[in-house]
Protein backbone atom coordinates (compact mmCIF):
# COMPACT_ATOMS: atom_id res chain seq x y z
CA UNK A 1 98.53 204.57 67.76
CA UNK A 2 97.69 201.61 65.45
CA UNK A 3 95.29 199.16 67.10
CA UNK A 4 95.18 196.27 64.95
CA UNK A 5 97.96 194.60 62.51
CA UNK A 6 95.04 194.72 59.63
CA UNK A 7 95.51 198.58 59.98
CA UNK A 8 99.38 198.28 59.81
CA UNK A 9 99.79 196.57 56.98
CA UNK A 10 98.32 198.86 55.56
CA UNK A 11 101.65 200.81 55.56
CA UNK A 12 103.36 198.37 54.39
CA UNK A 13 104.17 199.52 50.62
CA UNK A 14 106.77 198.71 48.15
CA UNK A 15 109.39 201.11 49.38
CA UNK A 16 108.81 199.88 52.92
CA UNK A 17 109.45 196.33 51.83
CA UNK A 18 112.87 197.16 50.18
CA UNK A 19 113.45 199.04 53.76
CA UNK A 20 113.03 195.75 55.49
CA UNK A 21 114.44 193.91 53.18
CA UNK A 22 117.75 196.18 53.38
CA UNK A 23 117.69 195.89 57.12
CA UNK A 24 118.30 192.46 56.88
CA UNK A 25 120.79 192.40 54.22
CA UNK A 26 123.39 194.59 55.34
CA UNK A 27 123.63 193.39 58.94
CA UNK A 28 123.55 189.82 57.51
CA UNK A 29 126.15 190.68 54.90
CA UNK A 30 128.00 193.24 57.29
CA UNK A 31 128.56 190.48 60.14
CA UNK A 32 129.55 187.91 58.18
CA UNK A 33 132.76 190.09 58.30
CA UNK A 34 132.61 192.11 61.20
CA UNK A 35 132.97 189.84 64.28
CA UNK A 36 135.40 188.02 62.69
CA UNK A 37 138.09 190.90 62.14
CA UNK A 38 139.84 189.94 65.10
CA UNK A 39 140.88 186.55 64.14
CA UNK A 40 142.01 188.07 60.78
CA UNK A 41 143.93 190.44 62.35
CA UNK A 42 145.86 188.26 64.72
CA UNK A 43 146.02 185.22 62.69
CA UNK A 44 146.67 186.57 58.99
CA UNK A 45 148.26 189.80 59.81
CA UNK A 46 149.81 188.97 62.76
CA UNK A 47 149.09 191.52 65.11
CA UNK A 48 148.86 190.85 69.01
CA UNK A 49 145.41 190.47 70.15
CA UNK A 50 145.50 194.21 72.32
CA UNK A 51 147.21 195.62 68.81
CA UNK A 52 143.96 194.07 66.80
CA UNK A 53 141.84 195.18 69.65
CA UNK A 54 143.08 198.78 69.79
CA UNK A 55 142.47 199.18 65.78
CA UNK A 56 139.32 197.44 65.96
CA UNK A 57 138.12 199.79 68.51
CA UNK A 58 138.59 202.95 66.08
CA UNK A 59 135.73 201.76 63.97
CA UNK A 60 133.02 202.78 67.03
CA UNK A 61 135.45 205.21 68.54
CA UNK A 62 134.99 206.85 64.67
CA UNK A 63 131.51 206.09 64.78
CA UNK A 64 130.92 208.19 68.13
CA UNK A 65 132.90 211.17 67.46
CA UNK A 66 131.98 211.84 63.60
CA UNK A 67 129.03 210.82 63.78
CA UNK A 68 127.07 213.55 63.37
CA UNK A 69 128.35 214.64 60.07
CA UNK A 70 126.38 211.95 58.32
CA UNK A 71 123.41 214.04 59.81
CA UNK A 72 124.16 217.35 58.77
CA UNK A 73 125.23 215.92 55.09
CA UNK A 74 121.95 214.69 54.97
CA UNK A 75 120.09 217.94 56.15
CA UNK A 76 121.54 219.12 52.59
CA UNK A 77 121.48 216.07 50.32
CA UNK A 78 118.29 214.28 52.04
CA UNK A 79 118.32 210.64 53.84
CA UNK A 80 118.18 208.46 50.72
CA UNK A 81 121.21 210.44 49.08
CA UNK A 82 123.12 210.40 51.86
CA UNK A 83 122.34 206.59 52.45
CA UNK A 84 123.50 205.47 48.64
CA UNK A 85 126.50 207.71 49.55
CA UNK A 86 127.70 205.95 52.46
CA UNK A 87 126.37 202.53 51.44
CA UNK A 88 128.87 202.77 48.62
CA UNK A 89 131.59 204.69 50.89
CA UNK A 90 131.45 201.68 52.89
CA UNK A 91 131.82 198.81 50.52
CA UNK A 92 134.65 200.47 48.68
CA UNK A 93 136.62 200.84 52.47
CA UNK A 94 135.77 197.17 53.17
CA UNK A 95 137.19 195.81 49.98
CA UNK A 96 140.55 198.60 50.50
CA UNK A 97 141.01 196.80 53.84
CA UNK A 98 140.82 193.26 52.34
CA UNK A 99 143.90 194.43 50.58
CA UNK A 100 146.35 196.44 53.12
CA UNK A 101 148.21 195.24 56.06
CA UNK A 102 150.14 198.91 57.37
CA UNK A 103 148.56 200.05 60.66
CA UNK A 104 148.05 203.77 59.69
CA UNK A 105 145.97 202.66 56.50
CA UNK A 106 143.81 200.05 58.33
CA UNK A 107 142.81 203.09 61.04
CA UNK A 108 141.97 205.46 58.83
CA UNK A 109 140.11 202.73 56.21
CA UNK A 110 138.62 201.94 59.76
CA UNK A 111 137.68 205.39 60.88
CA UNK A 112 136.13 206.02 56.95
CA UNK A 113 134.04 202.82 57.16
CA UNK A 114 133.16 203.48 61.09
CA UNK A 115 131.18 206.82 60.05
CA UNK A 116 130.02 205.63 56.72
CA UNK A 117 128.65 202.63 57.89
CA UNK A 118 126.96 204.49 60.75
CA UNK A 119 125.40 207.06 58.21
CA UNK A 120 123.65 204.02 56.37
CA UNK A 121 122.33 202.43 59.66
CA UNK A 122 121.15 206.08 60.97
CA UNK A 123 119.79 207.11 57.01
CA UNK A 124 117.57 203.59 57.01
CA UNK A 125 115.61 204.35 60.30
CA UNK A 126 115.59 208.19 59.44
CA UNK A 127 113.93 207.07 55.91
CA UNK A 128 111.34 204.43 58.08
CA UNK A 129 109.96 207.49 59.76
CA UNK A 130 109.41 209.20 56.30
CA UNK A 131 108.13 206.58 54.40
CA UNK A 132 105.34 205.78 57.30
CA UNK A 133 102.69 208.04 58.96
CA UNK A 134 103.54 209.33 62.69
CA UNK A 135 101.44 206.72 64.17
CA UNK A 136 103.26 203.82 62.90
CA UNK A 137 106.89 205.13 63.34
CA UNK A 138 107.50 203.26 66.69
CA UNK A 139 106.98 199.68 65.64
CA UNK A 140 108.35 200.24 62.49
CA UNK A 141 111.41 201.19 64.29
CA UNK A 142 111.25 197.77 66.23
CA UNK A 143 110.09 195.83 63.13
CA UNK A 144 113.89 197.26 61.66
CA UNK A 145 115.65 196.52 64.91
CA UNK A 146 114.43 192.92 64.71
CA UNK A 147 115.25 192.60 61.38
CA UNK A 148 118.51 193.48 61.99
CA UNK A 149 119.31 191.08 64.60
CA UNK A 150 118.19 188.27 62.34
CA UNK A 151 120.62 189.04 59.64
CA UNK A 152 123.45 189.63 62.73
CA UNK A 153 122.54 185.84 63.85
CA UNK A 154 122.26 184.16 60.48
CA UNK A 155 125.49 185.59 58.48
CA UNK A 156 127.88 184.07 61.96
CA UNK A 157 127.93 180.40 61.35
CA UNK A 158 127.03 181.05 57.49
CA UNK A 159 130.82 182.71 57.58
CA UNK A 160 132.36 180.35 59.99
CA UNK A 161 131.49 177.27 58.43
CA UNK A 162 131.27 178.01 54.99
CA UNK A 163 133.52 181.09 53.95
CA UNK A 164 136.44 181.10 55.68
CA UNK A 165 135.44 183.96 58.38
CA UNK A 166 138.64 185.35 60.11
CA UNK A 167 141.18 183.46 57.79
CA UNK A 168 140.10 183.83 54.41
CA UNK A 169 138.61 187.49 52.30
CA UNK A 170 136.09 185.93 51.16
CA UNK A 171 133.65 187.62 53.96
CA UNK A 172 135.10 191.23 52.98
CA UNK A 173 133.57 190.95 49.32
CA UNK A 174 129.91 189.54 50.39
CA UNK A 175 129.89 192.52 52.62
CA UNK A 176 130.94 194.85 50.54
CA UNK A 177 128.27 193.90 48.00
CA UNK A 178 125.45 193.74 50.16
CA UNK A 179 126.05 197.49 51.36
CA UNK A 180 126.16 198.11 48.13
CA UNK A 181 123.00 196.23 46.79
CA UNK A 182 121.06 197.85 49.46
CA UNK A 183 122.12 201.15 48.02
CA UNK A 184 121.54 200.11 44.44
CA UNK A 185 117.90 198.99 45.65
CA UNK A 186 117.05 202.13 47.85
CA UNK A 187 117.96 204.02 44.66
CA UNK A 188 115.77 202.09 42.16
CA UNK A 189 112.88 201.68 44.47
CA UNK A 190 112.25 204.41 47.36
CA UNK A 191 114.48 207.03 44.76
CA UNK A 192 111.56 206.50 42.07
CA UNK A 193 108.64 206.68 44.45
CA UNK A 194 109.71 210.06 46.18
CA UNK A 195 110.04 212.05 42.57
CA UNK A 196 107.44 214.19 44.19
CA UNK A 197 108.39 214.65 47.46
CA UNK A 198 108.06 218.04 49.51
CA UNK A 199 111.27 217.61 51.51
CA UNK A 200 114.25 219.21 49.75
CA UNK A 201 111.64 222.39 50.32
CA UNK A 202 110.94 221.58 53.68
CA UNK A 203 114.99 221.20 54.44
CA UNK A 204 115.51 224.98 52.40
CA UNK A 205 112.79 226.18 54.84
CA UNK A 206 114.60 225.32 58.12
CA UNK A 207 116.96 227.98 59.70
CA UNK A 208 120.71 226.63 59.91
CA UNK A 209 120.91 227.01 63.53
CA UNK A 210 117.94 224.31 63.82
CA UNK A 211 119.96 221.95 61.58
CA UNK A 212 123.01 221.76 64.37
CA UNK A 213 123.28 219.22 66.17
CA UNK A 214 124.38 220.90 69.35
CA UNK A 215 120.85 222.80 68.86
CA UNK A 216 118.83 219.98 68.83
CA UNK A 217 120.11 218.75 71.90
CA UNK A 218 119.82 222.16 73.68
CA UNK A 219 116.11 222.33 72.75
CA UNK A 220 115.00 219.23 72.41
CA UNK A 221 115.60 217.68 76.52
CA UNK A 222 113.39 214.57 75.74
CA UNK A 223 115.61 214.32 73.32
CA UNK A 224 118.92 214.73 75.55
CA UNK A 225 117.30 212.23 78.48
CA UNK A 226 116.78 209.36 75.49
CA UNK A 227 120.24 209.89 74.37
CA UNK A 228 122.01 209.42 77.72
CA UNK A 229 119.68 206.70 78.52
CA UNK A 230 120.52 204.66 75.30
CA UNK A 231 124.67 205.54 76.06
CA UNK A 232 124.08 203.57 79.91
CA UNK A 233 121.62 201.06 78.24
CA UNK A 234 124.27 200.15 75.65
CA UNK A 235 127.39 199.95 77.79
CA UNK A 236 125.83 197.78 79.68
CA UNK A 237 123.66 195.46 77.29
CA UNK A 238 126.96 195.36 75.26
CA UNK A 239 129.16 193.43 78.09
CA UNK A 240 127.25 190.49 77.10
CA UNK A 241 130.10 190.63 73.91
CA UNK A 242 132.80 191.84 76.02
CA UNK A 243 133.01 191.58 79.74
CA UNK A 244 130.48 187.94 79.28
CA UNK A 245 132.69 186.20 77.54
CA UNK A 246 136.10 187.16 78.85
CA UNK A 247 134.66 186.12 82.43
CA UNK A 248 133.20 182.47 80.83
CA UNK A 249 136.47 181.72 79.56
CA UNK A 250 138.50 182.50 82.92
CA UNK A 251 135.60 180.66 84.77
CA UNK A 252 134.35 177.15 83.04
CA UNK A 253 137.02 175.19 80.93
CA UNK A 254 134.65 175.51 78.02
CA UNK A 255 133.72 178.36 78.09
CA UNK A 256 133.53 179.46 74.32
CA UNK A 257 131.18 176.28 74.18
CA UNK A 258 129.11 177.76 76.87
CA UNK A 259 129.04 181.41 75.63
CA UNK A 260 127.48 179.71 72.23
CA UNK A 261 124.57 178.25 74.21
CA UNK A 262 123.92 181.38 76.05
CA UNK A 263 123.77 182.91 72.53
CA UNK A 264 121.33 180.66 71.22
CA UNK A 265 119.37 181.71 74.37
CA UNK A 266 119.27 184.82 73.68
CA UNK A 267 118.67 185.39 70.13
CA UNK A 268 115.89 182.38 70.47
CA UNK A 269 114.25 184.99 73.24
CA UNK A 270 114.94 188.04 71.42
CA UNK A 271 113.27 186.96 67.86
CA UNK A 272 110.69 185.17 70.15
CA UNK A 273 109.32 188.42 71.83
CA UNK A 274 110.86 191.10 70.17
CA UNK A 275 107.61 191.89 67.35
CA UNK A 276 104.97 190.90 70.23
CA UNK A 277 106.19 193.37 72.72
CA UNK A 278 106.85 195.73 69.76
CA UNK A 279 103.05 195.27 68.80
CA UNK A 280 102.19 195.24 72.86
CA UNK A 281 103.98 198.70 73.27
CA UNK A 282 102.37 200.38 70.45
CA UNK A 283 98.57 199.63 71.58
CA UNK A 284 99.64 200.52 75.45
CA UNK A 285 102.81 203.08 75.62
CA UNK A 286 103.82 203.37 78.95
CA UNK A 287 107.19 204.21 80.22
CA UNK A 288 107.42 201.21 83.40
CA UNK A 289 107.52 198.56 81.05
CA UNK A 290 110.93 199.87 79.57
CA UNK A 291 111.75 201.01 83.38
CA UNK A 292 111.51 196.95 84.49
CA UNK A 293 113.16 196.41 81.08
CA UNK A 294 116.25 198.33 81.81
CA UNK A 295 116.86 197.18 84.79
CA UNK A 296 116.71 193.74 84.47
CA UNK A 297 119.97 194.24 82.13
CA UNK A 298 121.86 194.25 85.59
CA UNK A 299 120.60 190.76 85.83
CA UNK A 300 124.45 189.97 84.37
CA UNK A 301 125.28 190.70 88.28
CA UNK A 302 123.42 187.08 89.14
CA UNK A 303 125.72 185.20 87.25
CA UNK A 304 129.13 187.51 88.06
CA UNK A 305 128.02 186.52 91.90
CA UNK A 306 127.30 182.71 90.95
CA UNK A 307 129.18 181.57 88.59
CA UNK A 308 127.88 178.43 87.96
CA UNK A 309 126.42 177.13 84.29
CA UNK A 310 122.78 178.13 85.93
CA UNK A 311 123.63 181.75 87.53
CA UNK A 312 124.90 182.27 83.92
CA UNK A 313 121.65 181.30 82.27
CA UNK A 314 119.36 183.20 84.50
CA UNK A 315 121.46 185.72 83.89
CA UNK A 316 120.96 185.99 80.36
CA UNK A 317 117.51 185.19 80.46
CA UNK A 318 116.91 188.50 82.79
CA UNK A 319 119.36 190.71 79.69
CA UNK A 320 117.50 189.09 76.81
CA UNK A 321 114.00 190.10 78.16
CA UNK A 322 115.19 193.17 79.44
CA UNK A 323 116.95 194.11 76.26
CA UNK A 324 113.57 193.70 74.39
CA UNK A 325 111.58 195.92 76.66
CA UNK A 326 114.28 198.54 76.86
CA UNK A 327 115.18 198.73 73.41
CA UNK A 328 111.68 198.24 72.35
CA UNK A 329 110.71 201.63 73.67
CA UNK A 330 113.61 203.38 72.87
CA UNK A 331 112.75 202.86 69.31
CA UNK A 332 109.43 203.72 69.90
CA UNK A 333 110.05 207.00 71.14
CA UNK A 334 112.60 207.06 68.55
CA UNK A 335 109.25 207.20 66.47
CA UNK A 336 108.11 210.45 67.88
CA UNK A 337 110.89 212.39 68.85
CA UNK A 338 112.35 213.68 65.50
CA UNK A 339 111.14 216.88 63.88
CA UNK A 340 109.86 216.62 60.09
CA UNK A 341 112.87 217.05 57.94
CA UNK A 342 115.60 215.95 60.35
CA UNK A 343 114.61 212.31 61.05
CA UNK A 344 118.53 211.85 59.68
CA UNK A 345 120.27 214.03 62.10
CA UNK A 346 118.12 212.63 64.71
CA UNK A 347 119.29 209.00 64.30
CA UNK A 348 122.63 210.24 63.43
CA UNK A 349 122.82 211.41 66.87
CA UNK A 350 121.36 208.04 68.12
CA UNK A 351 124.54 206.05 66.25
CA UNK A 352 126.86 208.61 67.17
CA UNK A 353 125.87 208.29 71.17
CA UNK A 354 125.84 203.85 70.05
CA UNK A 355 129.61 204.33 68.67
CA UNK A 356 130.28 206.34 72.14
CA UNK A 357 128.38 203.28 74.19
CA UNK A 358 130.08 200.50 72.46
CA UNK A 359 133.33 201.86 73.30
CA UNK A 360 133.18 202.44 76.38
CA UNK A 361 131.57 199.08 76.74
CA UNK A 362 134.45 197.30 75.08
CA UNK A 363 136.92 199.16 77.33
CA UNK A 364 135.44 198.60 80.33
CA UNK A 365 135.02 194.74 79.81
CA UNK A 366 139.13 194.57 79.25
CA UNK A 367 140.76 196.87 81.69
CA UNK A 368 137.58 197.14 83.77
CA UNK A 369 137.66 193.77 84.65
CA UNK A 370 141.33 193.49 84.95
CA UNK A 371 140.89 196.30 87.68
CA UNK A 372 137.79 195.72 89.50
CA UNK A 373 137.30 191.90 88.72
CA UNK A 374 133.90 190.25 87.74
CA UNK A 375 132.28 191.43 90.87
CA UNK A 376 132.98 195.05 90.69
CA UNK A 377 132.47 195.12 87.09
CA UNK A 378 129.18 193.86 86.90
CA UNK A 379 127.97 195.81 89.79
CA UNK A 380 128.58 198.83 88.07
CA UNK A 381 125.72 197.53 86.04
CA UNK A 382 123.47 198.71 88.45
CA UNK A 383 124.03 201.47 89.16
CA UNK A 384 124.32 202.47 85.29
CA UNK A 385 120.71 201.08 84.39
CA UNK A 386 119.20 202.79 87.74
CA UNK A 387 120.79 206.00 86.11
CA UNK A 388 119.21 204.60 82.49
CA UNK A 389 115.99 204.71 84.05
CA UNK A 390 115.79 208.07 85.71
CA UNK A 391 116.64 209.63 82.26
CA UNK A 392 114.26 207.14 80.13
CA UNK A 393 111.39 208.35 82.51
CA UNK A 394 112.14 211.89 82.17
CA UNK A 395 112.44 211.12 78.36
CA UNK A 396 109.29 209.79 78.17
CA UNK A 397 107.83 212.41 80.12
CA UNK A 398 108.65 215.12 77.86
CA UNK A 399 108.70 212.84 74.82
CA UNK A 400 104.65 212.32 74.97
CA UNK A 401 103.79 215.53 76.37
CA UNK A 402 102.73 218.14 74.47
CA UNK A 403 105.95 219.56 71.90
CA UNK A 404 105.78 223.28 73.51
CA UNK A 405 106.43 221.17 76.71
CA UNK A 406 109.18 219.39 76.07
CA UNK A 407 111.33 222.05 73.71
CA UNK A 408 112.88 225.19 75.29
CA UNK A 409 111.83 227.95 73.50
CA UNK A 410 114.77 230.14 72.29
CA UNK A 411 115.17 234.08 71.01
């Protein structure tokens, strides 16, 4: 593992600069849309809020069912082909659905953009752990997971307040062109500096049962654990934009107001920590810290049980630290896990089980609290991340033993 930043930046080349500097783009250009598709949909289209809801759900539902494919496409055409691919799939579907209003053409422009856009997010990370040596994977990972979160926060009051977000199209064409720009850049930049590159040989070498995805998670258990660990860890780090705000606005009178300030909370603690305990990890792996980590999600309970401005805040203190820890050494072992040559179908997997997550998550914070009420809801919460932990540990476990240990060996 790296020991000091001097000897990380010494990874740090040109193609890994465009990599970061794509990771921010396309979530910042991305969410300048995204989050906003509901208003558009109910106040320029017209359709009820559950009707918007429903075909806004078919982007992750999409997402989590399909979205594998991106990783077998690129076990043929490599990670940066199949990134430029989708990167252009995707801004050609967002600028088709700044132009239709029938319901059938806005799922299936949904469901294309869905799996396209989670092929580029899965074909950047799977192109982080080529581009670096196996030691530096991990906080690379985080170093892309940060990045992202910054260009999530910056593009939502850059569209609110200055391009129309949810009422005008103006946000559909800056997204569009900043998945494309990234792929025009990957393509100019890592494209050029991989002329040489071993892989194609290394993908004709593999056997086709190893390139299924259904194989991978047969052989691979640490593999399996990490996956159903991430699912739990992201239906429940993802009711802070579902189940959180539906209860703030039945709860306070401002609600929306006070949602924003929890925000700011937790982005300010998030970009705060996230690169220190990403740098903290890498010099002392350890699988407890993203135990406590994962955990402390269910912190939400605190302010479900005392709903008062500071049960809230505590609250969302406990998710934003524990979201750094736990996510922090997902992506580390995220680092180690995949085998040369299929870093794509790897994090393919990894979107396809986020889609999944997200899903559910969105589901459960509508009829799940309608049936079980903020109480029951967010006490599900802990028994999910006590179940998150149990398969984390045995993911680590196998994850950083030796690799004989932790695959099944097959005829």
């Amino acid at each position: 593992m790296p020991k000091t930043l001097q000897s990380f930046r010494s990874v740090i080349t040109g193609p890994v600069i465009v990599l970061f500097l794509i990771s921010f783009i396309v979530p910042f250009s991305a969410f300048m849309l995204y989050p906003f598709l509901i208003i558009y949909f109910t106040h320029v289209l017209h359709y009820h809020p559950w009707q918007a809801g429903l075909l806004l759900s078919v982007r992750f539902l999409a997402s989590g069912i399909f979205g594998f494919t991106g990783g077998l496409v690129s076990q043929r055409m490599g990670n940066l082909r199949t990134y430029i691919i989708s990167g252009l799939l995707s801004a050609a579907a967002i600028v088709a659905l700044a132009f239709i209003h029938e319901p059938a053409t806005i799922v299936m422009t949904l469901a294309i953009l869905g799996l396209a856009a989670s092929t580029v997010n899965a074909m950047a990370r799977g192109l982080a752990n080529e581009l670096v040596k196996d030691e530096y994977r991990g906080v690379i990972q985080n170093y892309i997971h940060w990045l992202n979160n910054i260009g999530m926060a910056a593009a939502l009051p850059l569209s609110a307040l200055l391009l129309g977000g949810g009422y005008a199209r103006t946000p559909y064409f800056f997204a569009a062109a900043g998945y494309a720009l990234a792929a025009g850049a990957l393509a100019m930049t890592v494209g050029r500096s991989r002329s040489q590159s071993p892989e194609p040989a290394l993908r004709m070498s593999q056997s086709p049962s190893s390139m299924k995805p259904w194989k991978i998670l047969q052989n691979d258990r640490a593999f399996s654990w990490l996956l159903l660990s991430f699912a739990l860890v992201v239906i429940v780090e993802m009711q802070f934009e579902s189940g959180v705000p539906l209860d703030l606005s039945l709860h306070f009178a401002h609600g929306a107001k006070l949602y924003g300030v929890l925000g700011a909370i937790d982005m300010i603690l998030v970009f705060s920590l996230q690169l220190l305990v990403a740098h903290f990890l890498d010099k002392h792996p350890n699988s407890w810290s993203g135990s406590v980590g994962m955990f402390l999600l269910s912190g939400l309970v605190i302010g479900a049980i005392w709903q008062t401005v500071l049960g809230w805040s505590i609250a969302i203190i406990l998710l934003s630290v524990g979201d750094v820890f736990a996510f922090g050494q997902i992506f580390s072992l995220m680092g180690v896990l995949p085998k040369n040559g299929q870093h794509g179908l790897y994090f393919s997997l990894l979107g396809m089980v986020q889609g999944l997550g997200t899903f559910v998550a969105y589901a459960l914070g509508g009829i799940g609290y309608e049936i079980l009420h903020p109480f029951g809801m967010f006490m599900l919460t802990i028994p999910l991340t006590i179940l998150a932990v149990f398969s984390y540990r045995n993911a680590f476990r196998l994850g950083t033993a030796p690799q004989e240990e932790s695959m099944i060996t097959t005829g």
